[in-house]
N, C-alpha and C. Protein backbone atom coordinates (compact mmCIF):
# COMPACT_ATOMS: atom_id res chain seq x y z
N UNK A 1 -5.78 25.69 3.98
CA UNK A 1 -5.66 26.20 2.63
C UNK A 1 -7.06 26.25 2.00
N UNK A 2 -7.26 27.36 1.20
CA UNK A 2 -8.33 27.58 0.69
C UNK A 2 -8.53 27.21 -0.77
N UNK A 3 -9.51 26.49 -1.65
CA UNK A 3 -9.55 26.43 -3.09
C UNK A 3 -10.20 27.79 -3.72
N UNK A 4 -9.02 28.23 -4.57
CA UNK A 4 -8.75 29.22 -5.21
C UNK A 4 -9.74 29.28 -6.47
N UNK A 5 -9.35 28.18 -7.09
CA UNK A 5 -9.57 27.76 -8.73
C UNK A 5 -9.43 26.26 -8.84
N UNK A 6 -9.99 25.89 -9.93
CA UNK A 6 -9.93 24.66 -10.09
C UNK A 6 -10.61 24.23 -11.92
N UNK A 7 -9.85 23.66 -12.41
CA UNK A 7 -10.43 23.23 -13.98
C UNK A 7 -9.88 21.49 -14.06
N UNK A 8 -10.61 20.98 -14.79
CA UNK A 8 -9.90 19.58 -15.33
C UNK A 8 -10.11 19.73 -16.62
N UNK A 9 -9.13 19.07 -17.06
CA UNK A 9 -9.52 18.87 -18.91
C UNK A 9 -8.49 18.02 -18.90
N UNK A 10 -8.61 17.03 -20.21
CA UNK A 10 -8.34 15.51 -20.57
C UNK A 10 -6.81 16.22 -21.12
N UNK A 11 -6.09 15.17 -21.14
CA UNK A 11 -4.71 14.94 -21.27
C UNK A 11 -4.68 13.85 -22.33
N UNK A 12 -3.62 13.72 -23.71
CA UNK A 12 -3.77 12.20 -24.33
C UNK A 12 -2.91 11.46 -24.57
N UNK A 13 -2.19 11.55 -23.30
CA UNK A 13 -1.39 10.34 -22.76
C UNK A 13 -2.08 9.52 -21.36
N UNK A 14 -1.31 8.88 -20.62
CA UNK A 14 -1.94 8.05 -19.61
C UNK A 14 -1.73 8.75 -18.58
N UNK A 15 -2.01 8.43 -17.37
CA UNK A 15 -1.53 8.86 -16.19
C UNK A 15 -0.13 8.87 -16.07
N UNK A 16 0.17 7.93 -16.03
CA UNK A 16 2.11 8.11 -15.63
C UNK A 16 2.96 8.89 -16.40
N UNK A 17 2.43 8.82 -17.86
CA UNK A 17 3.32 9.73 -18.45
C UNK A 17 3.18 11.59 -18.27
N UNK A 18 2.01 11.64 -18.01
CA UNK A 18 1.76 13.17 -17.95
C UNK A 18 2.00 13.05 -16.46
N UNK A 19 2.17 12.56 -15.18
CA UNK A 19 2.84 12.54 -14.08
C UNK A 19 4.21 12.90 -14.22
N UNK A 20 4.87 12.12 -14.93
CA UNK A 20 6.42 11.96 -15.38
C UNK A 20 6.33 13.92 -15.80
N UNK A 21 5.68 14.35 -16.45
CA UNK A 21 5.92 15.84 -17.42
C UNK A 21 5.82 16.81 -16.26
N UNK A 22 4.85 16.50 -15.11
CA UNK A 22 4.65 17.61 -14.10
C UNK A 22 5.77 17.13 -13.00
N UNK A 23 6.17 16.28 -12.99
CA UNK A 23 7.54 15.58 -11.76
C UNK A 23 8.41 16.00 -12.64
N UNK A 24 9.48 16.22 -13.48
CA UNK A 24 10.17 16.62 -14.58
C UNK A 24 10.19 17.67 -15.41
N UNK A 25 9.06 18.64 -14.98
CA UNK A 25 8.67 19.32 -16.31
C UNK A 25 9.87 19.91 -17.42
N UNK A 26 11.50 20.00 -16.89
CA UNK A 26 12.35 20.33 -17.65
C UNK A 26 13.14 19.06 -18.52
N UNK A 27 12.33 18.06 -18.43
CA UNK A 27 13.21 16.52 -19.00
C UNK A 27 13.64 16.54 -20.47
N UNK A 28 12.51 17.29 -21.18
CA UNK A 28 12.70 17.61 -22.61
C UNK A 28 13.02 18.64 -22.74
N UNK A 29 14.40 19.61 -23.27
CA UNK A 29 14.37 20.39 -23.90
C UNK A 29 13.92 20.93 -24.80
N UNK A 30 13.72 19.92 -25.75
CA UNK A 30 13.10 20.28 -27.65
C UNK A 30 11.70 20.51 -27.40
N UNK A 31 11.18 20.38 -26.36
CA UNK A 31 9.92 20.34 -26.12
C UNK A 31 9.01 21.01 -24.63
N UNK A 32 10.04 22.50 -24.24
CA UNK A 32 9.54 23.09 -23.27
C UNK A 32 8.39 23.54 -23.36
N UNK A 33 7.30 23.18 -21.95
CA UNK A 33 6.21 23.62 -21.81
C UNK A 33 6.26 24.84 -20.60
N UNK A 34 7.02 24.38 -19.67
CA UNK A 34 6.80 25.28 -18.38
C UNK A 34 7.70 26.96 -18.54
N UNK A 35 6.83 27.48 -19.25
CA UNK A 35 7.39 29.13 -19.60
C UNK A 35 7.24 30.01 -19.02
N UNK A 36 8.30 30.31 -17.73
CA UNK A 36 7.72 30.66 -17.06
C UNK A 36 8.45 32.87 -17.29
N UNK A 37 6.91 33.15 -16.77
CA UNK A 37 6.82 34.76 -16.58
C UNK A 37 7.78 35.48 -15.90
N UNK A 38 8.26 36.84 -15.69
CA UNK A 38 9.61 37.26 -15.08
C UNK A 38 8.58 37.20 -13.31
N UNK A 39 7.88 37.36 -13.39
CA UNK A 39 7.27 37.45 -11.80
C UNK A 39 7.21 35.79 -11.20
N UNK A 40 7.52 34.85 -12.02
CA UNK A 40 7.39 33.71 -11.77
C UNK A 40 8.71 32.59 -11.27
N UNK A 41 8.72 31.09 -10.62
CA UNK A 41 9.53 31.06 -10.41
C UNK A 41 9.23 29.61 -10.30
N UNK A 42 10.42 28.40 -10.70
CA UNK A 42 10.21 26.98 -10.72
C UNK A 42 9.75 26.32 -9.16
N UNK A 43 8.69 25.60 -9.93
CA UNK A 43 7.82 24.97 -8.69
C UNK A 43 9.10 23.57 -7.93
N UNK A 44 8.40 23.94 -6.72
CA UNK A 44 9.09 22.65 -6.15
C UNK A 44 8.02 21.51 -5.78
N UNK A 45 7.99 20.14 -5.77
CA UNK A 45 7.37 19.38 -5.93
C UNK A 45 7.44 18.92 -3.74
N UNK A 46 6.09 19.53 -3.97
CA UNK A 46 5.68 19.04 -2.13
C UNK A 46 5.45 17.86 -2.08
N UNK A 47 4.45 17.32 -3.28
CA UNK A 47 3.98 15.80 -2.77
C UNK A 47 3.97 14.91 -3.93
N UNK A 48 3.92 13.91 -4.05
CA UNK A 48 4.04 13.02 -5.05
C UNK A 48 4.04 11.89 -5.23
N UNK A 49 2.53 11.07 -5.45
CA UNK A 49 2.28 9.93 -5.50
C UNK A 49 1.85 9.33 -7.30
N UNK A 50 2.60 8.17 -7.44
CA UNK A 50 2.40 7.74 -8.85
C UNK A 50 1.60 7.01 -8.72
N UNK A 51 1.03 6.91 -9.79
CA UNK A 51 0.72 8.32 -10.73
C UNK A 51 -0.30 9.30 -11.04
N UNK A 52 -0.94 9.40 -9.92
CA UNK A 52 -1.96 9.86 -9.67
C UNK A 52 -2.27 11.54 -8.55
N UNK A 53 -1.23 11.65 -8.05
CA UNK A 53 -1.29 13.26 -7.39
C UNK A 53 0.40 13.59 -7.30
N UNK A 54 0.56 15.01 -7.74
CA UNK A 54 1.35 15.61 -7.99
C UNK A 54 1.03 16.96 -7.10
N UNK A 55 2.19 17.68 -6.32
CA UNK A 55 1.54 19.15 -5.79
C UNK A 55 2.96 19.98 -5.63
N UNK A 56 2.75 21.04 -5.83
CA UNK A 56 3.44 22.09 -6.37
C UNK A 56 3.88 22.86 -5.34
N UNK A 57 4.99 23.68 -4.90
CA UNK A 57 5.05 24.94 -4.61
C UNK A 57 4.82 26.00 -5.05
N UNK A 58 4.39 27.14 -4.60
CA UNK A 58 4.12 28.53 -5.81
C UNK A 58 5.25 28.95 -6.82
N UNK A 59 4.38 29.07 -7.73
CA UNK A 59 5.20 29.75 -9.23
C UNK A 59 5.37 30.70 -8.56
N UNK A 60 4.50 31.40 -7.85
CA UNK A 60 4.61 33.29 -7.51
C UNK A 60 5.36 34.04 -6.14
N UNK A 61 6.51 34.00 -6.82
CA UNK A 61 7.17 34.61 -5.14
C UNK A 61 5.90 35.31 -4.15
N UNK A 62 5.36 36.48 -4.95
CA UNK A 62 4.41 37.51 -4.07
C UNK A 62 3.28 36.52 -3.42
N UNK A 63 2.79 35.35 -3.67
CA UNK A 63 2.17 34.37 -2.83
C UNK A 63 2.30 32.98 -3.00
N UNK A 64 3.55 33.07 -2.03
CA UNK A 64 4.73 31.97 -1.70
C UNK A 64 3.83 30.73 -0.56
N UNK A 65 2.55 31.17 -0.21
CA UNK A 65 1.90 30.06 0.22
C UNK A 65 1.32 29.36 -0.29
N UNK A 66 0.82 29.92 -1.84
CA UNK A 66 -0.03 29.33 -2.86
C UNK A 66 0.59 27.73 -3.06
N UNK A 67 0.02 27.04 -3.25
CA UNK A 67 0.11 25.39 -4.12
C UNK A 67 -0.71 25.14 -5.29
N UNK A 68 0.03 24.13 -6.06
CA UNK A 68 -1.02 23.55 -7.03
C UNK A 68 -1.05 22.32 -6.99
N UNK A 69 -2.18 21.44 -6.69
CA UNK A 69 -2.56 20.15 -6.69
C UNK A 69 -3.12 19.73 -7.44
N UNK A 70 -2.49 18.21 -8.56
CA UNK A 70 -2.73 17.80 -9.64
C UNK A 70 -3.07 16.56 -9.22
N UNK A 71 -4.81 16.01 -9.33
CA UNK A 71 -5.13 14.86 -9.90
C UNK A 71 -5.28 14.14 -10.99
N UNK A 72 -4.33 13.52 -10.89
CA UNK A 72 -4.49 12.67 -12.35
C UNK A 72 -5.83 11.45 -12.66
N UNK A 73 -6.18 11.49 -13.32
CA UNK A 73 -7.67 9.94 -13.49
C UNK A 73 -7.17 9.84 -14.73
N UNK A 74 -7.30 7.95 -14.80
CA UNK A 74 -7.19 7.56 -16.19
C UNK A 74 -8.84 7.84 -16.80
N UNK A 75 -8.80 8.82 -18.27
CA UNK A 75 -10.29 8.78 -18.85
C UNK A 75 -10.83 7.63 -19.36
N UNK A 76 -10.45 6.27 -19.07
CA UNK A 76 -11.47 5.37 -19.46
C UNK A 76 -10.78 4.59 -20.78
N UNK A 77 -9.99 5.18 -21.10
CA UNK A 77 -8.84 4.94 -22.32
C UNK A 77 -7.65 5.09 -22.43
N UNK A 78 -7.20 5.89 -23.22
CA UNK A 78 -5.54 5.90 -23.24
C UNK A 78 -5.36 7.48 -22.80
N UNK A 79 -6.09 7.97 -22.39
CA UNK A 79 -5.82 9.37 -21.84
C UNK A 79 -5.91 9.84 -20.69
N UNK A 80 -6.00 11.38 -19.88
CA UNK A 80 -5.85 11.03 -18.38
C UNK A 80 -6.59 12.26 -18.63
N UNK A 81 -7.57 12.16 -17.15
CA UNK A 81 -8.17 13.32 -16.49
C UNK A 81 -7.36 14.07 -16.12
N UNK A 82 -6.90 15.24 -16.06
CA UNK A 82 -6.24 16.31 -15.31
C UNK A 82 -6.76 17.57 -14.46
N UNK A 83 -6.87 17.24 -13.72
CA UNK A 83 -7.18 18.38 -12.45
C UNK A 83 -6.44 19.20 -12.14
N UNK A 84 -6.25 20.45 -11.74
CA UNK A 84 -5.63 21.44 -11.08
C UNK A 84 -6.45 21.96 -10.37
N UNK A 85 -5.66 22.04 -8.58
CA UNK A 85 -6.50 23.02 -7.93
C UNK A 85 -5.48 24.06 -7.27
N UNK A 86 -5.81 25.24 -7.55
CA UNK A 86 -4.79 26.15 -6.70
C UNK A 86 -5.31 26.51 -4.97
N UNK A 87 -4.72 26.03 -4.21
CA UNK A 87 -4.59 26.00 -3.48
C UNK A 87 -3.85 27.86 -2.45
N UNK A 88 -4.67 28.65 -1.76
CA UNK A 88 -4.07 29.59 -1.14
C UNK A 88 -4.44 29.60 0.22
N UNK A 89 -3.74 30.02 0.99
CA UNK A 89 -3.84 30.78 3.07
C UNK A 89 -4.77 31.75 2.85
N UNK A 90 -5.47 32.31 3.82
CA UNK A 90 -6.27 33.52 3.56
C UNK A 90 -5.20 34.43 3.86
N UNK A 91 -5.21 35.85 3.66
CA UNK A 91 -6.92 36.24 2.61
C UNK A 91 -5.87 35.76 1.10
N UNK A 92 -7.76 35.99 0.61
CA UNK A 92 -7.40 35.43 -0.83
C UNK A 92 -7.28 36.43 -1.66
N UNK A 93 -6.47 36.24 -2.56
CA UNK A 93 -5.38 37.36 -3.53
C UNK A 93 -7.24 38.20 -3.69
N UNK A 94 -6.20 39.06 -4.13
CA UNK A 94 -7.84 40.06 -4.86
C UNK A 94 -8.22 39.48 -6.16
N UNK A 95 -9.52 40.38 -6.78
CA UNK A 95 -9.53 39.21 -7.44
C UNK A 95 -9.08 39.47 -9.32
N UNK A 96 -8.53 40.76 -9.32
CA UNK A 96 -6.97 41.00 -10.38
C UNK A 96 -6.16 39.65 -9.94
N UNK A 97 -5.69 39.58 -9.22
CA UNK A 97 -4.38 38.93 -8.68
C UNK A 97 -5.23 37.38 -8.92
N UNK A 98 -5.99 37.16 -8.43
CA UNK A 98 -6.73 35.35 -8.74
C UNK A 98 -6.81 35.09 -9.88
N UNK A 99 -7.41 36.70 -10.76
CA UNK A 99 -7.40 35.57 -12.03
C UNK A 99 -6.53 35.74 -12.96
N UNK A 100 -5.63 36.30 -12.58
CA UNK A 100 -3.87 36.26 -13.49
C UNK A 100 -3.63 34.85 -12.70
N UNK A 101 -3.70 34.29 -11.43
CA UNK A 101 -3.00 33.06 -11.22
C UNK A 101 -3.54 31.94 -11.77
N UNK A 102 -4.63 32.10 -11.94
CA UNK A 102 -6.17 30.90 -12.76
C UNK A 102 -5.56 30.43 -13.80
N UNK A 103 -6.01 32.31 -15.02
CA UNK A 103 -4.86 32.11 -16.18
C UNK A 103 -4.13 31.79 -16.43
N UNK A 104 -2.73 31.79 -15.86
CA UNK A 104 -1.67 31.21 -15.93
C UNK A 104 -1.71 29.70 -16.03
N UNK A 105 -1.78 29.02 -14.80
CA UNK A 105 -2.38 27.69 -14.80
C UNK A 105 -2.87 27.32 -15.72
N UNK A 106 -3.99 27.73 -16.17
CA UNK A 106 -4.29 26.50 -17.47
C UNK A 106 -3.75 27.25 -18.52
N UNK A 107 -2.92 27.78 -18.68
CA UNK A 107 -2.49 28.62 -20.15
C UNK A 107 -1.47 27.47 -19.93
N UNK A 108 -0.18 27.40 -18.81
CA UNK A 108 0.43 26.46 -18.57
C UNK A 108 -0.07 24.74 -19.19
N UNK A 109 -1.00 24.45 -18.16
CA UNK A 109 -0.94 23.07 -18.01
C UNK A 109 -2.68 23.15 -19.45
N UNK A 110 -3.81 23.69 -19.62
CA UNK A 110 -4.22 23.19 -20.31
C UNK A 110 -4.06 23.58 -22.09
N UNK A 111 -3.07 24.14 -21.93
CA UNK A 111 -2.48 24.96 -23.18
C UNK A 111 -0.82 24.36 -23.82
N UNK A 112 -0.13 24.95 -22.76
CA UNK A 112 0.91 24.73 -23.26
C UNK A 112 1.76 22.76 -22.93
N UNK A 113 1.28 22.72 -21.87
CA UNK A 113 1.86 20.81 -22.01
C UNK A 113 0.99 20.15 -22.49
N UNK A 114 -0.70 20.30 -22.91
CA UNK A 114 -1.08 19.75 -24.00
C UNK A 114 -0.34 19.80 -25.73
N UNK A 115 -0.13 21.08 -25.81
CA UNK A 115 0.52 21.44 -26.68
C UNK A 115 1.63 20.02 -26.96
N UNK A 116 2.59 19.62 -26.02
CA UNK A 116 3.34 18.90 -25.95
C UNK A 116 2.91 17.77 -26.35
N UNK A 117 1.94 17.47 -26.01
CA UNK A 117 1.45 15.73 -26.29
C UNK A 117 0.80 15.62 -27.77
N UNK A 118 0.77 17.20 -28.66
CA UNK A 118 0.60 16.77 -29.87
C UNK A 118 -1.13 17.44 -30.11
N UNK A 119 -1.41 17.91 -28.88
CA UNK A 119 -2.85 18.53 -29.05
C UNK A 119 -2.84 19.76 -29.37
């Protein structure tokens, strides 16, 4: 597998709890983050160690080999490092197609489940 993309940005909860949101992401109703697009489709959870790595199956039917791998780090306080790396097989999407999947991703995770924690 090849690295696609990759961003971190801080989270301001701890590790376990923003673990708990990407292992669960449908636990809260009143409080959906994972919105997902009509081309898109609920991830299945490949790997999963608490509370610190989380990894994804593809959102995107059309590249159903894609993954997303989430490191979690505690920042030193009460908040958590968050990593995403998208993960693809060659060849790699073009690069229309890479950076609609980039986008997505952190519109997702550094947008909208921050959103959730009140940021």
């Amino acid at each position: 597998m090849l690295e696609a993309g990759s961003r971190t940005r801080s989270q301001p909860p701890p590790p376990a709890i923003v673990f708990e949101a990407l292992t669960e992401p449908d636990r809260d109703p009143a409080r959906p983050w994972l919105r997902l697009l009509d081309d898109e489709q609920s991830p299945q959870i490949l790997q999963a160690k608490q509370p610190r790595l989380v990894v994804w199956s593809s959102l995107w039917p059309r590249r159903p080999d894609a993954q997303v791998r989430f490191d979690l780090m505690s920042d030193g306080g009460e908040g958590t490092q968050l990593r995403w790396t998208l993960l693809v097989a060659e060849p790699l999407p073009d690069p229309s197609l890479l950076g609609h999947l980039r986008k997505r991703l952190n519109e997702l995770i550094n947008a909208n489940l921050r959103y959730t924690f009140g940021q």
